[in-house]
Protein backbone atom coordinates (compact mmCIF):
# COMPACT_ATOMS: atom_id res chain seq x y z
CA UNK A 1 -91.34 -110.95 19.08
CA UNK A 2 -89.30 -109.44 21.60
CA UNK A 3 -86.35 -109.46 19.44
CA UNK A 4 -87.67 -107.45 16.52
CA UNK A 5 -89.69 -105.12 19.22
CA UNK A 6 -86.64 -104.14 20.63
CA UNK A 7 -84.88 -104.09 17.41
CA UNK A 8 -87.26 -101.05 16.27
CA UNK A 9 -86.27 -99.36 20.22
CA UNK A 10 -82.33 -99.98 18.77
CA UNK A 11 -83.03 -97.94 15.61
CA UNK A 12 -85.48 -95.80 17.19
CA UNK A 13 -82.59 -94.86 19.65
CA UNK A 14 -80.16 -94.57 16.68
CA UNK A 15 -82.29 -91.81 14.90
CA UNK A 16 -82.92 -89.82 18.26
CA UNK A 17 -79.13 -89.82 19.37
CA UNK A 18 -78.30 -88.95 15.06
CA UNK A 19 -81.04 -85.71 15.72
CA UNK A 20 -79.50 -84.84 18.88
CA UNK A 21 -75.87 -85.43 17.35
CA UNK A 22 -76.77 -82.77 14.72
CA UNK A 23 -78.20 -80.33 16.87
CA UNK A 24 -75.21 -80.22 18.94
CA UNK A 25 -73.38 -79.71 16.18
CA UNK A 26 -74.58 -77.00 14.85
CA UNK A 27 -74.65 -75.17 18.56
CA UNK A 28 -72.73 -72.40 16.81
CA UNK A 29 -74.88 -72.15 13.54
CA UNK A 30 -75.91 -68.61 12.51
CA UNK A 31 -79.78 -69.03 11.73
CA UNK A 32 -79.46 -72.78 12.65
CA UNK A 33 -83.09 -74.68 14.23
CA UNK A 34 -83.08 -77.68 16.18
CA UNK A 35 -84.78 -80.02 15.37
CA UNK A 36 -86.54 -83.18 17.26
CA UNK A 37 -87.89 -86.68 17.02
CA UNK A 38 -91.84 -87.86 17.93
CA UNK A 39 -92.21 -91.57 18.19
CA UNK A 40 -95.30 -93.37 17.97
CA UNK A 41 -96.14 -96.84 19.37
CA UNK A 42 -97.13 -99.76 17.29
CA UNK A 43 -99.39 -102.73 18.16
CA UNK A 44 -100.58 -106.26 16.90
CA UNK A 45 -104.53 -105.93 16.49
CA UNK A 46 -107.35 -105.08 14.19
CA UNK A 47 -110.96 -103.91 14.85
CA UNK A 48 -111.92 -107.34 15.49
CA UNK A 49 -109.29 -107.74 18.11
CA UNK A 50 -110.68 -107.97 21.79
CA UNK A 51 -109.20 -104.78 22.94
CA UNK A 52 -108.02 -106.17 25.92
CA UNK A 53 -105.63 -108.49 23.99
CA UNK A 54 -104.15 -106.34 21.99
CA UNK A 55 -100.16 -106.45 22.70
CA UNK A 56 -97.61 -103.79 22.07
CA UNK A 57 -94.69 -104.50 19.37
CA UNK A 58 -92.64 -101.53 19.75
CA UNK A 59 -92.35 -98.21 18.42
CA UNK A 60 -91.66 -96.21 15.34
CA UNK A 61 -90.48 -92.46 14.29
CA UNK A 62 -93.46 -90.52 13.73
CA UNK A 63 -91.52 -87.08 12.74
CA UNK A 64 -88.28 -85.30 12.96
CA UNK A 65 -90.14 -81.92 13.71
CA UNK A 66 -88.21 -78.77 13.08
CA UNK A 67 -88.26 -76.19 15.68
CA UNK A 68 -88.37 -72.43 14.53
CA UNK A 69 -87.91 -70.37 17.85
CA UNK A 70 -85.48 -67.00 18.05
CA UNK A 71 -82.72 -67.53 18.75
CA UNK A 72 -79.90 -64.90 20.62
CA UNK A 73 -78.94 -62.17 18.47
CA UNK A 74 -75.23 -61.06 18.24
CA UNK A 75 -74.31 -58.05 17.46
CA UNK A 76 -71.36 -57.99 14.63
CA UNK A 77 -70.91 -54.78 13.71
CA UNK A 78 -71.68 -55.31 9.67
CA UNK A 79 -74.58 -53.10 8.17
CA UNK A 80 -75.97 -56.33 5.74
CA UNK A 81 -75.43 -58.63 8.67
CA UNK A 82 -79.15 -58.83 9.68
CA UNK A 83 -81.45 -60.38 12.21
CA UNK A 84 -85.25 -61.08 12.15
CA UNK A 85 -86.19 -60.49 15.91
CA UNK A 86 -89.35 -62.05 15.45
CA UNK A 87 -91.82 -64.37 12.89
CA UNK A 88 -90.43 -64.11 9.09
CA UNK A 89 -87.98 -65.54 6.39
CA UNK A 90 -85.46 -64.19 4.11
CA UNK A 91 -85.81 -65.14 0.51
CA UNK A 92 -82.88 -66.06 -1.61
CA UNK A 93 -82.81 -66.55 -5.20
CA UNK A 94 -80.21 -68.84 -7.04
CA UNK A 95 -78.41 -66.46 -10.05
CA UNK A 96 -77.60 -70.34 -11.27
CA UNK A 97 -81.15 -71.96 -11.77
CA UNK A 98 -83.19 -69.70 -10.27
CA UNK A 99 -84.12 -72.18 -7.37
CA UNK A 100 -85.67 -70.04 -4.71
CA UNK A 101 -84.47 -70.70 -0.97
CA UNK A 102 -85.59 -69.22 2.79
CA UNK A 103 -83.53 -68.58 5.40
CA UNK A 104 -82.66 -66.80 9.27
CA UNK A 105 -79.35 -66.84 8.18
CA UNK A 106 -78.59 -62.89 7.70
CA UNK A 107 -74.73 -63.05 6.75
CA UNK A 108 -75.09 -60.65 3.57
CA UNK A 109 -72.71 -59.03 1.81
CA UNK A 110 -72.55 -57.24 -1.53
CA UNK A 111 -70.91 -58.85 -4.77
CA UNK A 112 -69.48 -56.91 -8.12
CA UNK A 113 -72.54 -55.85 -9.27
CA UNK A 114 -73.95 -54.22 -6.12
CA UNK A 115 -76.19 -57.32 -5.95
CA UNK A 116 -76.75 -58.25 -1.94
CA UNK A 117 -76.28 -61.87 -1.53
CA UNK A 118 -75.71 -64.84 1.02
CA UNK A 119 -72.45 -66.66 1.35
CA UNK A 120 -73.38 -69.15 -1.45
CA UNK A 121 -73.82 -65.96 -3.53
CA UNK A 122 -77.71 -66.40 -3.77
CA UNK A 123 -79.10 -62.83 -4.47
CA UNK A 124 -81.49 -61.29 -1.57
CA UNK A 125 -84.72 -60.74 -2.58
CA UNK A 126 -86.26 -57.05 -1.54
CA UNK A 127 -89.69 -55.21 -1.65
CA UNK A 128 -88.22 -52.28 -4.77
CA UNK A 129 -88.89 -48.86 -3.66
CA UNK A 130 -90.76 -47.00 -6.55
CA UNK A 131 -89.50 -43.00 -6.01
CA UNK A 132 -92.72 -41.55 -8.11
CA UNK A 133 -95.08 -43.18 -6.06
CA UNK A 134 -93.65 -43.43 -2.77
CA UNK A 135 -94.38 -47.19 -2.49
CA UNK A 136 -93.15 -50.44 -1.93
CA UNK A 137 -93.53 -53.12 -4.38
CA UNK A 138 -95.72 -55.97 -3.39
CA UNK A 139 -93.20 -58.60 -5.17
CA UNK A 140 -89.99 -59.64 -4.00
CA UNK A 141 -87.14 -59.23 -7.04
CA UNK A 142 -83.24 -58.94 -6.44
CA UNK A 143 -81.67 -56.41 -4.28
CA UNK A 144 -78.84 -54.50 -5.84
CA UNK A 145 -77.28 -51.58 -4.62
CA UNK A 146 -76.23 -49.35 -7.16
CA UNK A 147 -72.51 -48.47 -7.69
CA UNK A 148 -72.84 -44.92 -8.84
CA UNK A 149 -76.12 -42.87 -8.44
CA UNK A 150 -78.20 -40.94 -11.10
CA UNK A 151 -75.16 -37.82 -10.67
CA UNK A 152 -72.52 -39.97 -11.24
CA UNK A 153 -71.37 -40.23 -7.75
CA UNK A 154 -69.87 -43.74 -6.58
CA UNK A 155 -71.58 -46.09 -3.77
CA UNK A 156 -70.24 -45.41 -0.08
CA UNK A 157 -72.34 -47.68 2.24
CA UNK A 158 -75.68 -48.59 3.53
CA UNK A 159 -77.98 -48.72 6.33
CA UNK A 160 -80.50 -50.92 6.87
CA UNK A 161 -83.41 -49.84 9.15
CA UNK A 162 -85.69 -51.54 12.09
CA UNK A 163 -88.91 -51.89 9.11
CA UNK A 164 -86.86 -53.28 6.72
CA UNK A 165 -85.85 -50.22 4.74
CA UNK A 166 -82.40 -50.58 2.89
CA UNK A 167 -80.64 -46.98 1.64
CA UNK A 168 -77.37 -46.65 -0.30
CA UNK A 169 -75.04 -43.60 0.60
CA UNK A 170 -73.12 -42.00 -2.22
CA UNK A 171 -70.03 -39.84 -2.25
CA UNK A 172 -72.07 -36.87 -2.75
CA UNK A 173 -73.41 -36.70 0.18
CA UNK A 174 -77.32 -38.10 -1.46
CA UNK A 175 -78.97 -41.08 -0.52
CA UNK A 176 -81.58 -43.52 -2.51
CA UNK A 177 -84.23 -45.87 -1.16
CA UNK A 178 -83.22 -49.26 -2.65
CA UNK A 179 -86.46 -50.92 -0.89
CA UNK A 180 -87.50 -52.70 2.43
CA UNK A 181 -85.84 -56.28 2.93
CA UNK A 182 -88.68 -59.11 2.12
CA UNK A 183 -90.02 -61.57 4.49
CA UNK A 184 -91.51 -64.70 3.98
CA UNK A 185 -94.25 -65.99 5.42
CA UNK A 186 -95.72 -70.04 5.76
CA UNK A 187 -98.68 -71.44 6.86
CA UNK A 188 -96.92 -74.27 8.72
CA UNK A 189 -93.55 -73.57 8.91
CA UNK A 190 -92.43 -76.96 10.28
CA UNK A 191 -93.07 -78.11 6.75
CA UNK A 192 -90.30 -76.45 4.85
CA UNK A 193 -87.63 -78.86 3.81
CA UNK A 194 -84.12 -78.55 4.85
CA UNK A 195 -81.72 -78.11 2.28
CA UNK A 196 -78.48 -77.84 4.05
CA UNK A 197 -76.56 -73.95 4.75
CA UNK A 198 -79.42 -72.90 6.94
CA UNK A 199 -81.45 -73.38 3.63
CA UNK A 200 -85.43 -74.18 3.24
CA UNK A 201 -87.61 -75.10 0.64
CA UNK A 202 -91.31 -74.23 0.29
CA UNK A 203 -93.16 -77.72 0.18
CA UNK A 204 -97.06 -78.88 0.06
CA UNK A 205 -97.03 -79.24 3.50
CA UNK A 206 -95.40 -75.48 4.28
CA UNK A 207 -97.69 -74.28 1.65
CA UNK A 208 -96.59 -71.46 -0.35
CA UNK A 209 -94.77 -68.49 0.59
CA UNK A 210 -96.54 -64.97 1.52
CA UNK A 211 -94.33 -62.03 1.39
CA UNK A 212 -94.63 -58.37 3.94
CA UNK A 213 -92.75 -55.98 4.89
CA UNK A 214 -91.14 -56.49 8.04
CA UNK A 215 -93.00 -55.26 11.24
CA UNK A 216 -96.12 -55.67 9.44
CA UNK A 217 -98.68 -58.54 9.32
CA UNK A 218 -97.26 -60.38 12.54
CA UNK A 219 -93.68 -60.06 10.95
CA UNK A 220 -90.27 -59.26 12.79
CA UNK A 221 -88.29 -56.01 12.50
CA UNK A 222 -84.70 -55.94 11.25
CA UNK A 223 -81.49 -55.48 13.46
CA UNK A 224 -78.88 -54.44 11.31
CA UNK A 225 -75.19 -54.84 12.19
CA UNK A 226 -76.33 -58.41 13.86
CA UNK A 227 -76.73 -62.62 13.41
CA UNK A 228 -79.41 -64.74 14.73
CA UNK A 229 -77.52 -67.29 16.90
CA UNK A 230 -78.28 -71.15 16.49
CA UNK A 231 -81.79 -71.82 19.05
CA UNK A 232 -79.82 -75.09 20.01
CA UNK A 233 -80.07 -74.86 23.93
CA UNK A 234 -76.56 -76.95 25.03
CA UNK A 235 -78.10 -78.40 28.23
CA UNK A 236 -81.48 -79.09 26.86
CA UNK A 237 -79.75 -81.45 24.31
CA UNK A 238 -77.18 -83.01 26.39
CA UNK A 239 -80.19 -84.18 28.84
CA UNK A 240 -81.54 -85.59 25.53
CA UNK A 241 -78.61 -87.53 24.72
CA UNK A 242 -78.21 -89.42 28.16
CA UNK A 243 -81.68 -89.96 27.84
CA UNK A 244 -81.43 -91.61 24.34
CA UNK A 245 -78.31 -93.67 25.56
CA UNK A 246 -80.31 -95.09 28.32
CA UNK A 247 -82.85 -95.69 25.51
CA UNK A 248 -80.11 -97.43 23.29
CA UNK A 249 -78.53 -99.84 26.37
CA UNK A 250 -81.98 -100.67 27.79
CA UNK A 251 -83.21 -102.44 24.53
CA UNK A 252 -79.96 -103.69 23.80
CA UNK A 253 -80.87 -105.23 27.06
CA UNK A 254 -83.82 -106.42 26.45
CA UNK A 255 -82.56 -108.35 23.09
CA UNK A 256 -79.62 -110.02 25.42
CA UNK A 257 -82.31 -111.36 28.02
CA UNK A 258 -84.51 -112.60 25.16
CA UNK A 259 -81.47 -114.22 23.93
CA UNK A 260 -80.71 -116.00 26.92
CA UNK A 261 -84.17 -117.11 27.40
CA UNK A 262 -83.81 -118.99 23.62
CA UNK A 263 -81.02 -120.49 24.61
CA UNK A 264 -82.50 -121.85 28.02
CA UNK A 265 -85.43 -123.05 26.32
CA UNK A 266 -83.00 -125.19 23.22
CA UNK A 267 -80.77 -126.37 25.63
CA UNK A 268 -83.74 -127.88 27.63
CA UNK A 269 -82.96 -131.59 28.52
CA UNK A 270 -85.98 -133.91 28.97
């Protein structure tokens, strides 16, 4: 038994030092979350097991839980670079398939079309700006900034403002409301699923996603002309890893001693 119970502490080990691994290397991550590993113990009993007999048999992962803190914010200069200081998602839509993404990642930029999109040209979803009413729409669709105005006069730049609020600059000297930057909301975050380029996916357990403006409804306001640094804290993880290679050697340890305790008990000579 002591074999395969420290045989689940090897792999155990293996999966906290493979979290760790990944955190650390994505220290440098724009929009990046670290992420880390709950174990739970296992034991050899059932309810009609004296309870003062029951005997441990090791441990197993419970969760990799995802951890969705702030983290720093850089400033870069760029007016669609874009941090969430605060609670909040961007939403990105696929111009492929139409698979719909979240992310803290806010390296935009603007492709032939005007359309703002992510580096994996995903199209950024906004909150339209409707001119005769004054309002903001209450459903995300794709954020394009128009090349030439209703006069004719060709695109110049853009500002993007603390509540979300994206205006185009043309040539002539006029400006439009293209519409307030839409953030995503879950009921439990920690259940999106990773998809890889600072990418989430709404799941069951995240529940679906709830869209607001920014600095309303709990939500963060915008920084333009800034990233949201990776949360991975360097020293925090690099405790962790000594920590899970102490895990590692001390139940490779144990499995030696056990060994050497077989082989006393074969090589027993009557």
């Amino acid at each position: 038994m002591t074999l395969s119970t420290s045989l689940n502490g090897l792999k155990n080990a293996q999966t906290e030092l493979n979290v760790i691994s990944n955190n650390l290397a994505n220290a440098e991550t724009s929009g990046f979350k670290k992420s880390r590993v709950n174990f739970s113990d296992i034991v050899a009993g059932s309810a009609y097991t004296n309870p003062k007999l029951v005997q441990g048999i090791g441990s197993t992962v419970k969760s990799i839980d995802q951890n969705f803190s702030t983290g720093a914010i850089n400033s870069t200069g760029s007016a669609l670079d874009m941090a969430i200081n605060g609670e909040g998602f961007y939403t990105v839509v696929s111009p492929i398939n139409g698979d719909v993404y979240y992310t803290r990642n806010g390296n935009f930029t603007t492709d032939s079309t005007g359309n703002i999109v992510d580096q994996s040209n995903n199209i950024v979803q906004v909150l339209a700006y409707d001119s005769a009413t004054g309002t903001y729409a209450a459903t995300p669709s794709n954020g394009n900034l128009p090349k030439v105005n209703g006069a004719g006069a060709a695109y110049a730049g853009v500002q993007v403002k603390t509540d979300g609020k994206i205006v185009a600059a043309y040539a002539d000297g006029t400006t439009t409301t293209v519409g307030k930057i839409a953030l995503a909301a879950f009921v439990s975050p920690s259940g999106l699923l990773p998809m890889g380029t600072q990418q989430w996916q709404a799941t069951g357990l995240s529940g679906a996603a709830s869209y607001f403006q920014p600095t309303t409804n709990g939500m963060g306001n915008i920084l333009s002309g800034s990233l949201e640094a990776s949360n991975v804290d360097m020293a925090e993880e690099m405790v962790g890893l000594i920590t899970s290679q102490r895990f590692f050697q001390a139940n490779a340890k144990a499995i030696d001693t056990a060994t050497q305790i077989a082989d006393a008990v074969i090589n027993l000579r009557g």
